[in-house]
N, C-alpha and C. Protein backbone atom coordinates (compact mmCIF):
# COMPACT_ATOMS: atom_id res chain seq x y z
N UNK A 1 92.69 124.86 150.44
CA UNK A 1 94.12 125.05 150.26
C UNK A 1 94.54 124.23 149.03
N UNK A 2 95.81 124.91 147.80
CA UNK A 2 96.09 124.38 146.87
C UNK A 2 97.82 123.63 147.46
N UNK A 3 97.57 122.81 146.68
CA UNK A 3 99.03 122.77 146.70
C UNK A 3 99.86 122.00 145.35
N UNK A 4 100.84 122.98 145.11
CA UNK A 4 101.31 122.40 144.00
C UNK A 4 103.15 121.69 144.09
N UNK A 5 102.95 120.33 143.62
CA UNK A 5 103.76 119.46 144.09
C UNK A 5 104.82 119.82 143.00
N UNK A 6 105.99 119.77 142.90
CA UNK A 6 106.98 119.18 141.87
C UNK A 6 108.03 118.06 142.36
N UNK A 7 108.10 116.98 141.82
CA UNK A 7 108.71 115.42 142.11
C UNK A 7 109.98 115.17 141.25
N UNK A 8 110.95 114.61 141.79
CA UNK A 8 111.81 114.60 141.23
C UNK A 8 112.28 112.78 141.23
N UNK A 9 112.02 112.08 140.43
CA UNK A 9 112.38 110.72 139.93
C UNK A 9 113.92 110.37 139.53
N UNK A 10 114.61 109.30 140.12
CA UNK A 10 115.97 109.15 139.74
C UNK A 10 115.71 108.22 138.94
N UNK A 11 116.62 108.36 138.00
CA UNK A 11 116.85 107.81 136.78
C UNK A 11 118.56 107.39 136.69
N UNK A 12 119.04 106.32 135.54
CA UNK A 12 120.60 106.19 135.17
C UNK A 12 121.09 107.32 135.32
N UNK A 13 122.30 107.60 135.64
CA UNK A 13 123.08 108.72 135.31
C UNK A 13 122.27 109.90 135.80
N UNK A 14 121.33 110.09 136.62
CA UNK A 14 121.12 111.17 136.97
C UNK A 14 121.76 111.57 138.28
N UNK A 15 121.90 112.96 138.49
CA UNK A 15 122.85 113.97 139.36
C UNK A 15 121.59 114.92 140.47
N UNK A 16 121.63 114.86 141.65
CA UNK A 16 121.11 115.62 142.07
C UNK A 16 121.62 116.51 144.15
N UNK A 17 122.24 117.53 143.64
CA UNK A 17 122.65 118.24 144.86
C UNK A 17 121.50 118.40 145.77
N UNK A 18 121.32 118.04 147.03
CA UNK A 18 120.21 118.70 147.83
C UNK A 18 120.88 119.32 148.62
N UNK A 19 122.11 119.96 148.75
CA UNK A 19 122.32 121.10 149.44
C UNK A 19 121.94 122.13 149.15
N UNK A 20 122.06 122.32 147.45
CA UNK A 20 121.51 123.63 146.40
C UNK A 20 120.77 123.64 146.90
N UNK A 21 119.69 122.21 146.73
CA UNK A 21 118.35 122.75 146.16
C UNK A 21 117.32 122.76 147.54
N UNK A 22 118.10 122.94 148.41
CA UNK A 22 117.06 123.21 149.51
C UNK A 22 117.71 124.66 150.60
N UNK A 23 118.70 124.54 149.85
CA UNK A 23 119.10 126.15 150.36
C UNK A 23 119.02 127.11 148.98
N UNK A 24 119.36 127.24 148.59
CA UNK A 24 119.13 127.64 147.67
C UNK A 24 118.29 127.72 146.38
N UNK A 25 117.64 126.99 145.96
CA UNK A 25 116.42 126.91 145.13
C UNK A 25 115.15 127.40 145.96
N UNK A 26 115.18 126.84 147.28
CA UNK A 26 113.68 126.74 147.76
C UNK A 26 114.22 128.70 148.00
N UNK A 27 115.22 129.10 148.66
CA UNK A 27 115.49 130.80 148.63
C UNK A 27 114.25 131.54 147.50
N UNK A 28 114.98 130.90 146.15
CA UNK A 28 114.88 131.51 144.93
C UNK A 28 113.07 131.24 144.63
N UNK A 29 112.61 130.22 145.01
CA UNK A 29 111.15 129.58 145.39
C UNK A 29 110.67 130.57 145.78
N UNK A 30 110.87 130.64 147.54
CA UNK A 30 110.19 131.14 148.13
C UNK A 30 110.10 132.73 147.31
N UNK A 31 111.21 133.75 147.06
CA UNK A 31 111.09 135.29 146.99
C UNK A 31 110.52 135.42 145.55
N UNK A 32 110.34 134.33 144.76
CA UNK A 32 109.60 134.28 143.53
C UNK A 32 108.11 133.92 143.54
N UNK A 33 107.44 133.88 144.52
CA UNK A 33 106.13 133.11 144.90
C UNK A 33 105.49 133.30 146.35
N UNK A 34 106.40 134.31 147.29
CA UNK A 34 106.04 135.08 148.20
C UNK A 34 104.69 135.91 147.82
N UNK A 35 105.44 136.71 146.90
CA UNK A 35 104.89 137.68 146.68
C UNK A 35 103.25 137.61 146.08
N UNK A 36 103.12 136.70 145.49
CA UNK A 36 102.16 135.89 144.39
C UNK A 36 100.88 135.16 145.59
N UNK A 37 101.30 134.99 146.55
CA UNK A 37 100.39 134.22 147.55
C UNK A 37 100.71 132.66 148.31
N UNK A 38 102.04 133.00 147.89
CA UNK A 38 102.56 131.59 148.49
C UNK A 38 102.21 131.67 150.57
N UNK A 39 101.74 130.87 150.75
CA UNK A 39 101.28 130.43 151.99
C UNK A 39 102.81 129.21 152.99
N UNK A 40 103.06 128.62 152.62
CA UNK A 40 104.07 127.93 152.96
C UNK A 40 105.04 126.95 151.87
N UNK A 41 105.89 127.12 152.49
CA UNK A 41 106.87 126.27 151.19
C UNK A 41 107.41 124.82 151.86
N UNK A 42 107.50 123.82 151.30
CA UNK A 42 108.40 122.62 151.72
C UNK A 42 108.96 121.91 150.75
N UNK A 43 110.20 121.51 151.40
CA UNK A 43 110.90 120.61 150.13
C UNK A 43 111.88 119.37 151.31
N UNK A 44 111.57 118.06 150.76
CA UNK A 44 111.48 116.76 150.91
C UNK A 44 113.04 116.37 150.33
N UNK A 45 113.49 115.37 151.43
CA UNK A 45 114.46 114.91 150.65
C UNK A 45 114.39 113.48 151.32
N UNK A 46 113.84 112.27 150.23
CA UNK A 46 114.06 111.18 150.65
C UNK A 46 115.08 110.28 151.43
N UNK A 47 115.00 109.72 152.21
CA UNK A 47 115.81 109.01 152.79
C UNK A 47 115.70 107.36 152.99
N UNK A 48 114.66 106.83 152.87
CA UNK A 48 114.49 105.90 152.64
C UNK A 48 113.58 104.94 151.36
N UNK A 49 114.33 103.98 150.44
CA UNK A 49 114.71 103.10 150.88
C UNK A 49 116.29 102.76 150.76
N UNK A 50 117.07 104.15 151.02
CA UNK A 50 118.63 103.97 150.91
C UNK A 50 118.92 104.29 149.53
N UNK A 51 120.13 103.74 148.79
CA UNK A 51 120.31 104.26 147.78
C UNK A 51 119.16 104.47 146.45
N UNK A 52 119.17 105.73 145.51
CA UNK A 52 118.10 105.67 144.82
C UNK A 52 118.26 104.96 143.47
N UNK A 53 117.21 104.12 143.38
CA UNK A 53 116.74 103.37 142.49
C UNK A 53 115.87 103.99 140.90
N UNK A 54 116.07 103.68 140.09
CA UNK A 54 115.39 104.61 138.89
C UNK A 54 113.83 104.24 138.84
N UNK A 55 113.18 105.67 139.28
CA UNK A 55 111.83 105.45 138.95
C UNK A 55 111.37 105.90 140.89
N UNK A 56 112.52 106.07 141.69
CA UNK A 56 112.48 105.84 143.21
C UNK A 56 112.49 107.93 143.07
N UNK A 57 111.67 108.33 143.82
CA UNK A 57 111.41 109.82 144.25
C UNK A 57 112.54 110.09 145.17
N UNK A 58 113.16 111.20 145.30
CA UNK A 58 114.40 111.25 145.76
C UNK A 58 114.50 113.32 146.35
N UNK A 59 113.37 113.73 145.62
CA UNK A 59 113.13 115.02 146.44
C UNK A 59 111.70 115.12 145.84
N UNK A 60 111.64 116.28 146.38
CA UNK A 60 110.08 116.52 146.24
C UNK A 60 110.05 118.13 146.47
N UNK A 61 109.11 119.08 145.99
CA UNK A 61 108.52 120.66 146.72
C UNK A 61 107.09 120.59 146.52
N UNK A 62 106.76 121.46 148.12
CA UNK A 62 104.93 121.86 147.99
C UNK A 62 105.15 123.08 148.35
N UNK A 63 104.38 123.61 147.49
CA UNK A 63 104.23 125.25 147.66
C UNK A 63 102.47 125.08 147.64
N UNK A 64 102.05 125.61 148.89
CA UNK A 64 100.68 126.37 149.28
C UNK A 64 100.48 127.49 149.06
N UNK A 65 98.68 127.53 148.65
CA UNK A 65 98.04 128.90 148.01
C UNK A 65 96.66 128.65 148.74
N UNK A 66 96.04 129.34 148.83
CA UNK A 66 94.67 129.83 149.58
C UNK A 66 94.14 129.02 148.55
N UNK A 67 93.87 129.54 146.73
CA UNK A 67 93.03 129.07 146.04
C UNK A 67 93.45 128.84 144.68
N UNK A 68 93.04 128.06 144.15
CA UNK A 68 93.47 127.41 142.53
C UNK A 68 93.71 128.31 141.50
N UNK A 69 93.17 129.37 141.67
CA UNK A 69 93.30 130.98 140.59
C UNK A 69 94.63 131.16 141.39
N UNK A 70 94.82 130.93 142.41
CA UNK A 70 96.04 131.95 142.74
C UNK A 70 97.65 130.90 142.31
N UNK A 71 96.96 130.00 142.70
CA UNK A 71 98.41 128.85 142.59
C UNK A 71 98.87 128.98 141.53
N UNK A 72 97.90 128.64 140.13
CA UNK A 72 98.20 128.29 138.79
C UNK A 72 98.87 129.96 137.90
N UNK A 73 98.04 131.29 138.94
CA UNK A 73 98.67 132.43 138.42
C UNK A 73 100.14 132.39 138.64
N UNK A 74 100.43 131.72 139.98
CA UNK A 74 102.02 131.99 140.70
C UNK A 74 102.67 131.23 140.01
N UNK A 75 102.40 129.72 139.53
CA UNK A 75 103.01 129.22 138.68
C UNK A 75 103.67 129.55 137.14
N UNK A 76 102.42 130.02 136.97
CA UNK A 76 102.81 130.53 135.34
C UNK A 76 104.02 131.35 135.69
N UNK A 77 103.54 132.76 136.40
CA UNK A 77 104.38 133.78 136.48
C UNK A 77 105.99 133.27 136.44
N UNK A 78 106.01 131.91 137.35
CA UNK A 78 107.34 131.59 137.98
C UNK A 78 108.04 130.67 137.58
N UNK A 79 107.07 129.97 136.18
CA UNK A 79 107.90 128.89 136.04
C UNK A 79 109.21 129.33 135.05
N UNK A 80 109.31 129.95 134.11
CA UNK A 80 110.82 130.24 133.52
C UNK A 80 112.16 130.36 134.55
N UNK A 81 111.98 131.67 135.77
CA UNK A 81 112.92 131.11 136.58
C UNK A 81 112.79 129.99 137.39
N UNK A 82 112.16 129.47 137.66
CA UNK A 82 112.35 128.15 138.37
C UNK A 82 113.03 127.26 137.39
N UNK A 83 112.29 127.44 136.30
CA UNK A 83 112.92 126.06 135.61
C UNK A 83 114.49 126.55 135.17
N UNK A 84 114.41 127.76 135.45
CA UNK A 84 116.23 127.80 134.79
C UNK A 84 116.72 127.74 135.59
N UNK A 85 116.81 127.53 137.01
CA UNK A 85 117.59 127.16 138.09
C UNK A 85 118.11 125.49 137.86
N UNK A 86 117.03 124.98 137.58
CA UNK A 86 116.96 123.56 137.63
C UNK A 86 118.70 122.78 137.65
N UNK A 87 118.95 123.25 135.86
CA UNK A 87 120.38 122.77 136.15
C UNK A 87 121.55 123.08 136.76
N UNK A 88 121.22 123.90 138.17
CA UNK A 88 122.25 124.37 139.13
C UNK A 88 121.99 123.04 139.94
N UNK A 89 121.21 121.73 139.84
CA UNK A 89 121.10 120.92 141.09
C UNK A 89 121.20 119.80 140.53
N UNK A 90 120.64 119.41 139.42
CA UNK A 90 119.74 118.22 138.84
C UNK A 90 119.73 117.97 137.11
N UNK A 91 119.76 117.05 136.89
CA UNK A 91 120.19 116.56 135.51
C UNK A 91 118.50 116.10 135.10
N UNK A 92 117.42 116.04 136.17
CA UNK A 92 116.22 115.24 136.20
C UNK A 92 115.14 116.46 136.11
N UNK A 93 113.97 116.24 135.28
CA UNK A 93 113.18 116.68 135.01
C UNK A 93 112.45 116.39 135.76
N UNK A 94 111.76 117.65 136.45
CA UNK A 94 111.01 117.23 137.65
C UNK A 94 109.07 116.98 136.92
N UNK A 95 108.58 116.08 137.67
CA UNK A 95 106.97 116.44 137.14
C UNK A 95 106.28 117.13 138.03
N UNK A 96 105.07 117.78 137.86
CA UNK A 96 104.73 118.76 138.81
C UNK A 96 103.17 118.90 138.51
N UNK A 97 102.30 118.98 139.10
CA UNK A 97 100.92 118.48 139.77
C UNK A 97 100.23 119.63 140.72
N UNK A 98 98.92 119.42 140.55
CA UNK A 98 98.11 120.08 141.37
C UNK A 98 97.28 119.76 142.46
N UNK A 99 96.95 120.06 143.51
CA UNK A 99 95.87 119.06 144.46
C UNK A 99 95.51 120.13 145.55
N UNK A 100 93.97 119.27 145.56
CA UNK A 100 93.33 120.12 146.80
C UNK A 100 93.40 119.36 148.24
N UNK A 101 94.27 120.40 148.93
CA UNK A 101 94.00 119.87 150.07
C UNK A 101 92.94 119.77 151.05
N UNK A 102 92.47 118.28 151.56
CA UNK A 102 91.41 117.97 152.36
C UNK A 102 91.66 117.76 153.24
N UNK A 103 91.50 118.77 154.84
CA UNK A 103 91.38 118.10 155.82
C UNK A 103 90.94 116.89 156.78
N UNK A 104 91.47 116.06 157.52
CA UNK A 104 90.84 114.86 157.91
C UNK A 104 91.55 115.04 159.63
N UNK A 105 90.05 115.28 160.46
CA UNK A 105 90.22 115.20 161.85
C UNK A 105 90.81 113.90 162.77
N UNK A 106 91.50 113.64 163.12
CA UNK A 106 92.27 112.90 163.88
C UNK A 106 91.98 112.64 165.51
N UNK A 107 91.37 111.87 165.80
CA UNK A 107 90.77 111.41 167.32
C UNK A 107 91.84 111.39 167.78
N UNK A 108 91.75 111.70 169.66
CA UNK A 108 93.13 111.59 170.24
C UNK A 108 92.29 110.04 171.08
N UNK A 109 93.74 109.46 170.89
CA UNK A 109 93.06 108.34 171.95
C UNK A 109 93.04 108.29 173.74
């Protein structure tokens, strides 16, 4: 399983709605990357350590793909509208990353 992260860092003067961007962006997410092989979508909204600090993560999205050909195709395809949504939420440039997910079995006690 792929998953590709985008992070969103607060900075001075930065602005960020998470009502948009988790009703509405992750919408625009999901029906842009459905189609492409998106497997599950999530988007994060920090809550602790209280108010955000510059350099402090303050949202986050993972979008899942079966496999690394498929993620990086869905990406390309998707990043112009994604990124032109951006300033409907956020003044912050998000960074955005790739990773393989590794399962790790968990003993019950």
């Amino acid at each position: 399983m792929i998953k590709i992260t985008a992070v969103y860092r607060w900075r001075e003067g930065a602005t960020f709605d998470h009502d948009y961007y988790h009703r509405e962006h992750m919408r625009i997410a999901r029906a842009a990357l459905q189609p492409l092989g998106l497997v599950r979508l999530e988007s994060d909204r920090v809550l602790h350590p209280g108010e955000p600090r510059p350099g402090q993560v303050v949202a986050l999205t993972n979008a899942f793909f079966s496999d690394l050909k498929q993620a990086q195709a869905a990406a390309k395809q998707t990043a112009a509208a994604l990124m032109a949504d951006i300033s409907n939420y956020t003044n912050i440039q998000p960074e955005s990353y790739f990773a393989q997910m590794l399962a790790h079995e968990v003993a019950s006690a």
